[in-house]
C-alpha atoms as a PDB file:
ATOM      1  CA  UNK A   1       0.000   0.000   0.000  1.00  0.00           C
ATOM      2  CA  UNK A   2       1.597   3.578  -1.465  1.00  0.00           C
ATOM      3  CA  UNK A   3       1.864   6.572   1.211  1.00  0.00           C
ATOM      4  CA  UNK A   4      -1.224   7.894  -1.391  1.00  0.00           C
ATOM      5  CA  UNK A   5      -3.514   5.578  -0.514  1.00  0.00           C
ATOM      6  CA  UNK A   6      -2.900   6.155   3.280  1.00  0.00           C
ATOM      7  CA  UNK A   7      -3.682   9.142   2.973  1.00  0.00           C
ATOM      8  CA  UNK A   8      -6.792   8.229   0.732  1.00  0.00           C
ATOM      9  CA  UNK A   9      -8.230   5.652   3.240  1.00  0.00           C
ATOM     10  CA  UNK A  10      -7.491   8.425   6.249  1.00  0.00           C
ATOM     11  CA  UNK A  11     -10.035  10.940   4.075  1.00  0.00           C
ATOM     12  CA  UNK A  12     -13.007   8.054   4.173  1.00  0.00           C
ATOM     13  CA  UNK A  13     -15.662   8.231   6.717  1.00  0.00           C
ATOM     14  CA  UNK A  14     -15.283   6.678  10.010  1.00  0.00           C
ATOM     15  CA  UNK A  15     -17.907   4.138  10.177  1.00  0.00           C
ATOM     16  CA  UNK A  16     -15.951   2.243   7.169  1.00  0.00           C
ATOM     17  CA  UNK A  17     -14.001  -0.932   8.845  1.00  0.00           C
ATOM     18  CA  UNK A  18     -10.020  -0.477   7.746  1.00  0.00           C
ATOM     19  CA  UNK A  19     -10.659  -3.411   5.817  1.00  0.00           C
ATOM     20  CA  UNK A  20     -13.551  -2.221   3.925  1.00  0.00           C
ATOM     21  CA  UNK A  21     -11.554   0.961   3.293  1.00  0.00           C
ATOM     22  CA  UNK A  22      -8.717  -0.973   1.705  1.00  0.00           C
ATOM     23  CA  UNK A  23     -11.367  -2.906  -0.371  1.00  0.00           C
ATOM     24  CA  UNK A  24     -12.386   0.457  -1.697  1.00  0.00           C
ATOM     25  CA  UNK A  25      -8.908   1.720  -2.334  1.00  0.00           C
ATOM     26  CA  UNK A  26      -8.357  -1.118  -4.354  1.00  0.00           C
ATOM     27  CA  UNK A  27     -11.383  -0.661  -6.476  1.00  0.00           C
ATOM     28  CA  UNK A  28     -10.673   2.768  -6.864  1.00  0.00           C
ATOM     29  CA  UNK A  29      -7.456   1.755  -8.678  1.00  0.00           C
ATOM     30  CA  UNK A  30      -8.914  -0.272 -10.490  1.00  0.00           C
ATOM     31  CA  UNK A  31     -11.193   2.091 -12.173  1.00  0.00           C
ATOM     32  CA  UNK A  32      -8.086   3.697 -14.000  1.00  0.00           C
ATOM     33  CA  UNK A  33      -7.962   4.321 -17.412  1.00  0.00           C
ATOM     34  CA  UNK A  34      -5.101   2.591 -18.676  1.00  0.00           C
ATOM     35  CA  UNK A  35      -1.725   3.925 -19.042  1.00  0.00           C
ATOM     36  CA  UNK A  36      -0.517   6.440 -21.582  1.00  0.00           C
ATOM     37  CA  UNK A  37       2.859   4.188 -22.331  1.00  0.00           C
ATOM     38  CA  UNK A  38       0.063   1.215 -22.892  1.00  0.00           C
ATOM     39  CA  UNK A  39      -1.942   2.811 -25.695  1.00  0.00           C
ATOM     40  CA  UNK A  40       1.186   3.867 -27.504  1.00  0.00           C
ATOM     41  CA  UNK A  41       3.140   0.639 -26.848  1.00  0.00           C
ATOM     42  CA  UNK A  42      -0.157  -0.921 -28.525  1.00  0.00           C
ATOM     43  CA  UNK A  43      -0.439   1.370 -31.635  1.00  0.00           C
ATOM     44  CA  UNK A  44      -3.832   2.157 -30.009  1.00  0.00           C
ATOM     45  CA  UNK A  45      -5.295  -0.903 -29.968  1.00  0.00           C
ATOM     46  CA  UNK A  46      -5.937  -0.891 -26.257  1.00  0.00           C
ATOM     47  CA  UNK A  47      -7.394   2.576 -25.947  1.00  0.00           C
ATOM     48  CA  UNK A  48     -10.058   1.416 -22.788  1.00  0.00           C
ATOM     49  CA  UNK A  49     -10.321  -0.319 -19.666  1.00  0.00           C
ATOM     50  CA  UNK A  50     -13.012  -2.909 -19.917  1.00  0.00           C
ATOM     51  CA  UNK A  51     -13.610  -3.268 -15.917  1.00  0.00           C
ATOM     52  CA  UNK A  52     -14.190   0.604 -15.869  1.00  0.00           C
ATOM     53  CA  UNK A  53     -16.955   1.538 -14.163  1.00  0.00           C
ATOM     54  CA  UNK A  54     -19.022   4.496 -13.475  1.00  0.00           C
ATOM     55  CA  UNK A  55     -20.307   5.054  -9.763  1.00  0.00           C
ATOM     56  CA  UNK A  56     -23.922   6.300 -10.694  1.00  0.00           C
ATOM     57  CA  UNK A  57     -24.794   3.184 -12.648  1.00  0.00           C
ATOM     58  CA  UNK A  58     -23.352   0.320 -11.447  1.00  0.00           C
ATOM     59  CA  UNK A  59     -22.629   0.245  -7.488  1.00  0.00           C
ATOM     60  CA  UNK A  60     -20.091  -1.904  -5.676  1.00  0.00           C
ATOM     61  CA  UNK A  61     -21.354  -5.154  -3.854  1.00  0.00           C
ATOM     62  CA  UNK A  62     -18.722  -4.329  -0.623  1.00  0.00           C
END
């Protein structure tokens, strides 16, 4: 776990266990585009994530 997401977990709200905030933290990553260095490495073939998700229309089953 980076210093970062420390400090990400710390801003959460309180009622959160620390492992629920972790479980967050990871899905937050997760919902990265990809890297720059990946689309060009790819000739822009890989220009998406596919496990992106938006957090108004599909919700997390935590």
């Amino acid at each position: 776990m980076g210093i970062s997401t420390k400090f990400e977990v710390l801003k959460m709200s309180s009622r959160k266990t620390s492992g629920e905030k972790i479980r967050y933290m990871k899905r937050l990553k997760q919902n990265a585009p990809p890297p720059t260095w990946v689309t060009v490495r790819t000739n822009r073939k890989v220009r998406t994530n596919p496990k992106r998700r938006n957090w108004r229309v599909t919700k997390l089953k935590l």
